[in-house]
PDB file of N, CA and C in Angstrom:
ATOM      1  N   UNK A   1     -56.288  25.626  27.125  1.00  0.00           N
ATOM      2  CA  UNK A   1     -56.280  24.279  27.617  1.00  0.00           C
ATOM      3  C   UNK A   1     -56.735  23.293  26.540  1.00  0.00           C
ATOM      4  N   UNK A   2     -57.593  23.550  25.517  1.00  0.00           N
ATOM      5  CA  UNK A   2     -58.385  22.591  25.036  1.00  0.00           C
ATOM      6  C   UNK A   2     -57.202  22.563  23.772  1.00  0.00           C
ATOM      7  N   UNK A   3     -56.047  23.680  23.528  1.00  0.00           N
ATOM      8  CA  UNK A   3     -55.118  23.276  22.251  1.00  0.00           C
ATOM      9  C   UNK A   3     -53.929  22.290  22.852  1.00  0.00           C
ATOM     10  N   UNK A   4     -54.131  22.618  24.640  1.00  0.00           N
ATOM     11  CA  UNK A   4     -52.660  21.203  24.956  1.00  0.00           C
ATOM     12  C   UNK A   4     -54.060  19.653  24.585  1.00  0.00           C
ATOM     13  N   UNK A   5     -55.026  19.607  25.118  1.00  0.00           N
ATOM     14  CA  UNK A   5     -55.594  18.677  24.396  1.00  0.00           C
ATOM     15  C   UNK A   5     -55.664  17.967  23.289  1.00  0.00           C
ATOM     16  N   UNK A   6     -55.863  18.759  22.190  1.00  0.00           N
ATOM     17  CA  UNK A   6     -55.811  18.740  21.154  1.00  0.00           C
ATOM     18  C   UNK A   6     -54.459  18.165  20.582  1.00  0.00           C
ATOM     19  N   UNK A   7     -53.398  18.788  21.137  1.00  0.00           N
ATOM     20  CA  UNK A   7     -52.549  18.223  20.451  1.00  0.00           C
ATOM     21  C   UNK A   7     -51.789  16.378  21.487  1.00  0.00           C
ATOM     22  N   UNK A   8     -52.745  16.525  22.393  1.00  0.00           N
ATOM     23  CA  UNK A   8     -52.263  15.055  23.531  1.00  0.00           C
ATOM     24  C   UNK A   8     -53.475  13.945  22.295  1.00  0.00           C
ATOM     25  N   UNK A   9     -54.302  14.524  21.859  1.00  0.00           N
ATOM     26  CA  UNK A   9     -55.178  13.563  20.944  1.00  0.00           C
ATOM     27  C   UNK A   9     -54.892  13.100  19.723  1.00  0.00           C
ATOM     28  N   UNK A  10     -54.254  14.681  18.940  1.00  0.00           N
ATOM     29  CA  UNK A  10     -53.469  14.604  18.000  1.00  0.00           C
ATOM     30  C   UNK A  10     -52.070  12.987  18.281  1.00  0.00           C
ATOM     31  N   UNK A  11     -51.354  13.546  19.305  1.00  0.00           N
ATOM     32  CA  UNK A  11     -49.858  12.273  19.275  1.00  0.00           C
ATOM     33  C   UNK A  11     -50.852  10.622  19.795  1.00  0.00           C
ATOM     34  N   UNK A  12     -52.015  10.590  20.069  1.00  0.00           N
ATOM     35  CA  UNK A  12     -52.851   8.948  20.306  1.00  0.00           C
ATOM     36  C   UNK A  12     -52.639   8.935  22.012  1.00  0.00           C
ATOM     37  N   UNK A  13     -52.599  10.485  22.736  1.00  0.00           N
ATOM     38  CA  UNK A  13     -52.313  10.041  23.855  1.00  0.00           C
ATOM     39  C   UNK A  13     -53.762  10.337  24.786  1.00  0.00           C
ATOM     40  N   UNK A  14     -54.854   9.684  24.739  1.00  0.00           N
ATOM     41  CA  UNK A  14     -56.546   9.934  25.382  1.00  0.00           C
ATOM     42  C   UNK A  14     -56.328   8.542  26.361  1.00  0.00           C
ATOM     43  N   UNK A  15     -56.943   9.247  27.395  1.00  0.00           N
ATOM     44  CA  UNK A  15     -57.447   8.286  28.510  1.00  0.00           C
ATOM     45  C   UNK A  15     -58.420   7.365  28.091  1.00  0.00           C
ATOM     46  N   UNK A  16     -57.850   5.839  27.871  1.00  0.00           N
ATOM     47  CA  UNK A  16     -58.684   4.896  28.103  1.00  0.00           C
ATOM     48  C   UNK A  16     -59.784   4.963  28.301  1.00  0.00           C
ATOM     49  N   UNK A  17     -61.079   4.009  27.610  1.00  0.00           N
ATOM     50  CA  UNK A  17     -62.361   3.955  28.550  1.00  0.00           C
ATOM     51  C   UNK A  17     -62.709   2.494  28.705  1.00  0.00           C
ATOM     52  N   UNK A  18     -61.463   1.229  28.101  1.00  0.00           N
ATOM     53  CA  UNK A  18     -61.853   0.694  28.553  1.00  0.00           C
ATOM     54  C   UNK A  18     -60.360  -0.362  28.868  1.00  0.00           C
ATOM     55  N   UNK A  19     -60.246  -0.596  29.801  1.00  0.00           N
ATOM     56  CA  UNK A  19     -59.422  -1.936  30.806  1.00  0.00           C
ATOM     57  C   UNK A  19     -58.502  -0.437  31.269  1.00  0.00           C
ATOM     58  N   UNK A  20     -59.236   0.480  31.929  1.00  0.00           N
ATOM     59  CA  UNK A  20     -58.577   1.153  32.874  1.00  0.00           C
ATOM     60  C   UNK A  20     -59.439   1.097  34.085  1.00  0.00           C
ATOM     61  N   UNK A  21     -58.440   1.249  35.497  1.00  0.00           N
ATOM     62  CA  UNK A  21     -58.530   0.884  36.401  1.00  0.00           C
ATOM     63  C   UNK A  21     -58.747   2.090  37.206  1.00  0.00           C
ATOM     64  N   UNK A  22     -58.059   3.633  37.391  1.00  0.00           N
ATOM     65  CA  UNK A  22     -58.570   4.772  38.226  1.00  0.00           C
ATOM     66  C   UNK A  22     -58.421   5.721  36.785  1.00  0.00           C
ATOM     67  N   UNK A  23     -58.129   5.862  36.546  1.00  0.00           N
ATOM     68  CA  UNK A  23     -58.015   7.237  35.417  1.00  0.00           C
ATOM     69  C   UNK A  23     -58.193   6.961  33.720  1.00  0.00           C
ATOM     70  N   UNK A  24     -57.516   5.517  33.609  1.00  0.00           N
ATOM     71  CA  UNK A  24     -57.459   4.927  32.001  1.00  0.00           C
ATOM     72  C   UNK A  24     -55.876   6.201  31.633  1.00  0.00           C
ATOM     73  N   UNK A  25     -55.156   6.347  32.432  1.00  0.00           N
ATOM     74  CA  UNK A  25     -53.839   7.333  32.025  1.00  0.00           C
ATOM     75  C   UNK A  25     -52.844   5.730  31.780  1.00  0.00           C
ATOM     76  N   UNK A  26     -52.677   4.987  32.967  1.00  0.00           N
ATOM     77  CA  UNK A  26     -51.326   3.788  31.885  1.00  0.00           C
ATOM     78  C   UNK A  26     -52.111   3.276  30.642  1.00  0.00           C
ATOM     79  N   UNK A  27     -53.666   3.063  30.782  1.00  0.00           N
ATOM     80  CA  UNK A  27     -54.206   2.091  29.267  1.00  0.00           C
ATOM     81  C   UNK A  27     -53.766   3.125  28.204  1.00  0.00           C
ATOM     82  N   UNK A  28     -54.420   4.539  28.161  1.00  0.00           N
ATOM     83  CA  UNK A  28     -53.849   5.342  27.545  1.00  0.00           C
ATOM     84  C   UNK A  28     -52.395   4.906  26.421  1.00  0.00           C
ATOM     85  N   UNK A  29     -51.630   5.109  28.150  1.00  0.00           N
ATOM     86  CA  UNK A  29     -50.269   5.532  27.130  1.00  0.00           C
ATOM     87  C   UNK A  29     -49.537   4.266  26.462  1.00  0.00           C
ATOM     88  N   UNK A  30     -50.282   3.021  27.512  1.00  0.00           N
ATOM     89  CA  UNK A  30     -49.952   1.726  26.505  1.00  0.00           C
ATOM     90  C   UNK A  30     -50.304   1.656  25.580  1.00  0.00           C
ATOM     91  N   UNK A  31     -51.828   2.072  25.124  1.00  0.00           N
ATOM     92  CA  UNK A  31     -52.495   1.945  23.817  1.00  0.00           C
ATOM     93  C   UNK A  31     -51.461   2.877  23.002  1.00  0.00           C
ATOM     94  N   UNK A  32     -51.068   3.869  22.947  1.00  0.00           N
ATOM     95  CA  UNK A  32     -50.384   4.846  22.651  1.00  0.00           C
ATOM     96  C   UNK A  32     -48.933   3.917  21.818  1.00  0.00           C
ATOM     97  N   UNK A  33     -48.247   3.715  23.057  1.00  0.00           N
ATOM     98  CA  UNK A  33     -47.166   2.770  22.545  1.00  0.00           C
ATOM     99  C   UNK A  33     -47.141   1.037  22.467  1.00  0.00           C
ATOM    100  N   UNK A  34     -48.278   1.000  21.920  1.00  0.00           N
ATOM    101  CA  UNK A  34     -48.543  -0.693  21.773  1.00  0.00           C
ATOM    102  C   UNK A  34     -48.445  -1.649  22.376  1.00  0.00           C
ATOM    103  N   UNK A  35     -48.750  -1.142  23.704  1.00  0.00           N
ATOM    104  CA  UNK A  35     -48.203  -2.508  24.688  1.00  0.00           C
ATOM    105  C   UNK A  35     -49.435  -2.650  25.501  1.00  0.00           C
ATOM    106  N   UNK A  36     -49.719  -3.884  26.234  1.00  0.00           N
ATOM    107  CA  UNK A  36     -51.267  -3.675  26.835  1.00  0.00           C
ATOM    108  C   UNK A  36     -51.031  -3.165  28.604  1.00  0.00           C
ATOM    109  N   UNK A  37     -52.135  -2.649  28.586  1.00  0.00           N
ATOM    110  CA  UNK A  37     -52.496  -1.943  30.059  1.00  0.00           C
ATOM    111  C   UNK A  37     -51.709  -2.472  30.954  1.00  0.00           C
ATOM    112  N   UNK A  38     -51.269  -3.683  31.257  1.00  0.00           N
ATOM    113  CA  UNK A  38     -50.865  -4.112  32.887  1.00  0.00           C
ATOM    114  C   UNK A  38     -49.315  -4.257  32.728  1.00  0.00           C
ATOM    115  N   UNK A  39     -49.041  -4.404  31.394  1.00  0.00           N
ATOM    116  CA  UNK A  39     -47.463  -3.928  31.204  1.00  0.00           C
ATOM    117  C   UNK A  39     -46.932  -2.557  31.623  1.00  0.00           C
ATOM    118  N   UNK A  40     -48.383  -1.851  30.932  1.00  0.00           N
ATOM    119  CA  UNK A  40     -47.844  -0.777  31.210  1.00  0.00           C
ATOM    120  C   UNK A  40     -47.768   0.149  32.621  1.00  0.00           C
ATOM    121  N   UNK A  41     -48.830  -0.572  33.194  1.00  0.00           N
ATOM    122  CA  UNK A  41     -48.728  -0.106  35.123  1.00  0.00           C
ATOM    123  C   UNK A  41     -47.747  -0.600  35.616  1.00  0.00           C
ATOM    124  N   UNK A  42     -47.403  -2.210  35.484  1.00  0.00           N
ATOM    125  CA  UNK A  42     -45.812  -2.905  35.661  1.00  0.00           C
ATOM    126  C   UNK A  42     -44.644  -1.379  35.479  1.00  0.00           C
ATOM    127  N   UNK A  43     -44.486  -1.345  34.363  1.00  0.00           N
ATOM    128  CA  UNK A  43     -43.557  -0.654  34.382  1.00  0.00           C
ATOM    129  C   UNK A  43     -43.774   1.037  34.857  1.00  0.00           C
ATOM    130  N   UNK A  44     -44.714   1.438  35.290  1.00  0.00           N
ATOM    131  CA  UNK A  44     -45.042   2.867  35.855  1.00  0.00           C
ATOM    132  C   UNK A  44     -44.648   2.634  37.253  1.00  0.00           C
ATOM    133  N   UNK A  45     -45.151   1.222  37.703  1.00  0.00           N
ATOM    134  CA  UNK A  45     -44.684   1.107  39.270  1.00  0.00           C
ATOM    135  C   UNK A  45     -43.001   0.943  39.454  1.00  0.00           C
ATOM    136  N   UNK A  46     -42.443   0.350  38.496  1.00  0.00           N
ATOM    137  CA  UNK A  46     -40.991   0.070  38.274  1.00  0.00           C
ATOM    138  C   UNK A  46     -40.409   1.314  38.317  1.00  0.00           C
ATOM    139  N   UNK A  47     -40.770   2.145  37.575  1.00  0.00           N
ATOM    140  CA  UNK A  47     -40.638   3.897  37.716  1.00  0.00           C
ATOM    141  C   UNK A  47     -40.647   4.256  39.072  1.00  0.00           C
ATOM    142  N   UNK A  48     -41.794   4.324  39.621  1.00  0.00           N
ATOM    143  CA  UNK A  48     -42.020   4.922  40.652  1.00  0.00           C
ATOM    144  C   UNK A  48     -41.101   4.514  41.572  1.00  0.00           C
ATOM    145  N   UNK A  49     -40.512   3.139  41.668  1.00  0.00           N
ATOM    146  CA  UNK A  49     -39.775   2.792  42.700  1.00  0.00           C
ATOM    147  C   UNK A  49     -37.712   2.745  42.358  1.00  0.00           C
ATOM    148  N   UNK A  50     -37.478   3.295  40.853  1.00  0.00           N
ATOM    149  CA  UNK A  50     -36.246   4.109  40.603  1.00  0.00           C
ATOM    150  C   UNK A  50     -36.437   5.167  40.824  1.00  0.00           C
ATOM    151  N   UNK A  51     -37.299   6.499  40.293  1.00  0.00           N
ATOM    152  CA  UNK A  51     -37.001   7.649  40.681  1.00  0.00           C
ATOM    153  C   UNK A  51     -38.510   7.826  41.417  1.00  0.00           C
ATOM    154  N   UNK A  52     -38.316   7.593  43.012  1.00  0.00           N
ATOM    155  CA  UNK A  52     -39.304   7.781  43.387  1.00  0.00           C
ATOM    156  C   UNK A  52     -40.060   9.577  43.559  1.00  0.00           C
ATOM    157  N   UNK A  53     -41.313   9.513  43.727  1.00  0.00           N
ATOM    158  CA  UNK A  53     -42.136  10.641  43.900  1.00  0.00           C
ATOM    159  C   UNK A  53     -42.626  11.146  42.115  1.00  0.00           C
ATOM    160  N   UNK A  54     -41.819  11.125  41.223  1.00  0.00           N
ATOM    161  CA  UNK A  54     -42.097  11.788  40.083  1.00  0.00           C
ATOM    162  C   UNK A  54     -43.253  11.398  39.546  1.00  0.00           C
ATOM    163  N   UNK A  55     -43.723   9.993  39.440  1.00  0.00           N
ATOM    164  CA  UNK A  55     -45.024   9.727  38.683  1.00  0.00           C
ATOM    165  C   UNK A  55     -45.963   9.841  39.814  1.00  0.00           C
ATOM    166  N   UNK A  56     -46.308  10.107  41.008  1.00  0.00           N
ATOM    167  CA  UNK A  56     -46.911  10.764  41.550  1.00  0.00           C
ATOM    168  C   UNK A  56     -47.195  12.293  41.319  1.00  0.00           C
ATOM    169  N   UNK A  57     -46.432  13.120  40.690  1.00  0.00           N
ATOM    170  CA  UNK A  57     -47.052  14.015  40.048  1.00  0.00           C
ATOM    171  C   UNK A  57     -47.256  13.943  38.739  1.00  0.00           C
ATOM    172  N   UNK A  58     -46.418  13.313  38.526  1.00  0.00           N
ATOM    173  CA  UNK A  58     -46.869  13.215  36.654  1.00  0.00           C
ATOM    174  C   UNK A  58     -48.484  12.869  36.022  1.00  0.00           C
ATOM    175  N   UNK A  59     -48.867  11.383  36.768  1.00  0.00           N
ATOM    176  CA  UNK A  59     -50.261  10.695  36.449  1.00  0.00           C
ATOM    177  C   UNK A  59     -51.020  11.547  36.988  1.00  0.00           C
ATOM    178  N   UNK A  60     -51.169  12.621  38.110  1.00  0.00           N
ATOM    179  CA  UNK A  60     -52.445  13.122  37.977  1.00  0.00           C
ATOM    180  C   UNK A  60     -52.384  14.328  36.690  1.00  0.00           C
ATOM    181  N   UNK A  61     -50.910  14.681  36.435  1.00  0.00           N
ATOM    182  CA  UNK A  61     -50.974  16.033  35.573  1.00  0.00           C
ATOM    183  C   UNK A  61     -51.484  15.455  34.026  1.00  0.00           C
ATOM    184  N   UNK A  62     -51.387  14.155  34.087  1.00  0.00           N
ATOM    185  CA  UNK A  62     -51.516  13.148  32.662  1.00  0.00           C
ATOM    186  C   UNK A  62     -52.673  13.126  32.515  1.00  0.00           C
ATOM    187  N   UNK A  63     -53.182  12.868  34.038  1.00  0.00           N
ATOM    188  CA  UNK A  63     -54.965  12.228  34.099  1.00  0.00           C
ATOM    189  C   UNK A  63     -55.641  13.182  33.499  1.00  0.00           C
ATOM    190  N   UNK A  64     -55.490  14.662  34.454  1.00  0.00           N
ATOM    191  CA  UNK A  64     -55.615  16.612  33.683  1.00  0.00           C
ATOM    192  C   UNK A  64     -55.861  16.817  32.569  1.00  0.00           C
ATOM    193  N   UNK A  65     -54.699  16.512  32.270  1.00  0.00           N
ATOM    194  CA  UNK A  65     -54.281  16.912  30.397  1.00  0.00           C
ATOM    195  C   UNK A  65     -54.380  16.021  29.462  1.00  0.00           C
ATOM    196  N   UNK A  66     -54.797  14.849  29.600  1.00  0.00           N
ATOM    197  CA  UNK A  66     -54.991  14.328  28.331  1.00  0.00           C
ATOM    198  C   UNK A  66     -56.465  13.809  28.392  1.00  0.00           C
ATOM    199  N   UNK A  67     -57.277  14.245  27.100  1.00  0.00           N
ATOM    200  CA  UNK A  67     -58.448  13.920  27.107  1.00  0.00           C
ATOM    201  C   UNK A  67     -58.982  12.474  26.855  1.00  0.00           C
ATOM    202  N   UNK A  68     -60.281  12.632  27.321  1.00  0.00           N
ATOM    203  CA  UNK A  68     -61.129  10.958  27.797  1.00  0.00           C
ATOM    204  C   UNK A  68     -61.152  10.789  26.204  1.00  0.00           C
ATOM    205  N   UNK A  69     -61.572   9.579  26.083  1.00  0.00           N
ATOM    206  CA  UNK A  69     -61.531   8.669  24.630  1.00  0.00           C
ATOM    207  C   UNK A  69     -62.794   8.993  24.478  1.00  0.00           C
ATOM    208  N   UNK A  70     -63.922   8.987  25.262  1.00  0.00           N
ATOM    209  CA  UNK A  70     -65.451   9.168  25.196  1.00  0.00           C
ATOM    210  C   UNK A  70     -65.381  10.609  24.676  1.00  0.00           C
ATOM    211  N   UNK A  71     -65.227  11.727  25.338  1.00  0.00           N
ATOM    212  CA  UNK A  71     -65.194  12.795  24.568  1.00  0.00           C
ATOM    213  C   UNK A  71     -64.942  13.083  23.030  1.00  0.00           C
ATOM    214  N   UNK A  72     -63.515  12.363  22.630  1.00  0.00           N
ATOM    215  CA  UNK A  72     -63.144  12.770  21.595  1.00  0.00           C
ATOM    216  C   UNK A  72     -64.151  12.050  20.720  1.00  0.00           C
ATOM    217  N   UNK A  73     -64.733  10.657  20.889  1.00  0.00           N
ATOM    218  CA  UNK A  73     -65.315   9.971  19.850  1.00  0.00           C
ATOM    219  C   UNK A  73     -67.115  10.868  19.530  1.00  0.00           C
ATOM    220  N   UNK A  74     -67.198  11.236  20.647  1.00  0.00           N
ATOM    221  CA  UNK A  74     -68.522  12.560  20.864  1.00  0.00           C
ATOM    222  C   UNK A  74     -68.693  13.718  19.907  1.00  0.00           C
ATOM    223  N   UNK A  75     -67.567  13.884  20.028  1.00  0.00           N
ATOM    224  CA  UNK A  75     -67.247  15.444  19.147  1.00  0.00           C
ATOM    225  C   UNK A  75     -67.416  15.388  17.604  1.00  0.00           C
ATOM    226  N   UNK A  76     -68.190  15.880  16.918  1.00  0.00           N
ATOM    227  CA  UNK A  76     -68.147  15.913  15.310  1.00  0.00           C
ATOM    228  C   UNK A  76     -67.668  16.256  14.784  1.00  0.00           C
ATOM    229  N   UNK A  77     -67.656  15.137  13.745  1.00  0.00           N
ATOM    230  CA  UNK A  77     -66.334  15.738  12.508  1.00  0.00           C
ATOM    231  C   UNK A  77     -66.723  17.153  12.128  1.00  0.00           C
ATOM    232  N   UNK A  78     -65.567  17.628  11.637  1.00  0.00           N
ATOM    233  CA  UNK A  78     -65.652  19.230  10.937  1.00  0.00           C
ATOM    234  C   UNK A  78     -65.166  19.727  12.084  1.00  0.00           C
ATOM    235  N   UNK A  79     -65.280  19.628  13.507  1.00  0.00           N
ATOM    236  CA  UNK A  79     -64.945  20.388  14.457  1.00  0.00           C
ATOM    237  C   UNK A  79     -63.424  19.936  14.847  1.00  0.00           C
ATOM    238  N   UNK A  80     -62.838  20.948  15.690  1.00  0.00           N
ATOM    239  CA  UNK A  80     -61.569  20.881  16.080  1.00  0.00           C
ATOM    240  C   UNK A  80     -61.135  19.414  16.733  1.00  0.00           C
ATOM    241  N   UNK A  81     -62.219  18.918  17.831  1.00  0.00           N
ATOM    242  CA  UNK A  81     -62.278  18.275  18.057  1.00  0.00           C
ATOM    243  C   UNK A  81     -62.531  16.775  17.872  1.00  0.00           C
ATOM    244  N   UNK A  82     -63.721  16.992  16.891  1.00  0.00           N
ATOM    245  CA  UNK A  82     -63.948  15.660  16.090  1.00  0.00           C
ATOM    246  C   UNK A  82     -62.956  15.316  14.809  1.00  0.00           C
ATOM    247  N   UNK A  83     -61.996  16.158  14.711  1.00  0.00           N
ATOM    248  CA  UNK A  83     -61.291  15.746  13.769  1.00  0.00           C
ATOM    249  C   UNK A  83     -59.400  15.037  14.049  1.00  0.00           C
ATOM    250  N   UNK A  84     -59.525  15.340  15.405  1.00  0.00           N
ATOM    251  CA  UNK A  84     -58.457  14.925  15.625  1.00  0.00           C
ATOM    252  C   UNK A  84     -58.097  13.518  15.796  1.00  0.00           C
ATOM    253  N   UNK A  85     -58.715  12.702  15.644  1.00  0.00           N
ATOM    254  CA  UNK A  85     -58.310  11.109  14.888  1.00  0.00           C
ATOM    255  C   UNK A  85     -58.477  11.213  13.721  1.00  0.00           C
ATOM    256  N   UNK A  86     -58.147  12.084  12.828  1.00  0.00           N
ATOM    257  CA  UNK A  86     -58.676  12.147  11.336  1.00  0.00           C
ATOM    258  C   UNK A  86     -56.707  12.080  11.096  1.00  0.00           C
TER     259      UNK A  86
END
C-alpha cells in the first residue's frame, strides 16, 4: 500500500490540507493540475451528473489512496517517504 502511495506523491497527487472541504481529494487534484479547488469540485460535480455514480466511487478510493500533504511534509528526508517531493 505505502508503494501505490508513494508513487500518487511521486505524480503531485496528496490530499490537500488546506482550502479542502471533506477529504482535500478535488484541492488535491486541482493543485495537481493547476487549477484552484472550486473549479475543480465544479467540474467533479459536472462529472458526476454525465456519467453518473462513478465519482462516487472513485473520491472515496482517491480519498484511500492518495496520501495527506501533512504526512508527506512529516516524513524525513533520506527516507522513502520524505523524499518523494525531492
Amino acid at each position: 500500500m505505502d508503494s501505490i502511495r508513494s508513487a500518487f506523491a511521486r505524480q503531485g497527487f496528496v490530499r490537500a490540507s488546506d482550502g479542502r472541504i471533506l477529504g482535500g481529494v478535488c484541492a488535491g487534484v486541482g493543485r495537481r493540475f493547476g487549477i484552484k479547488p472550486g473549479l475543480s469540485r465544479v467540474i467533479f460535480v459536472v462529472l458526476l451528473m454525465v456519467l453518473p455514480g462513478s465519482q462516487l466511487l472513485v473520491y472515496p478510493l482517491l480519498w484511500f489512496l492518495m496520501p495527506d500533504e501533512a504526512s508527506i511534509e512529516i516524513a524525513a528526508p533520506g527516507t522513502p517517504e520524505g523524499d518523494v517531493g525531492a
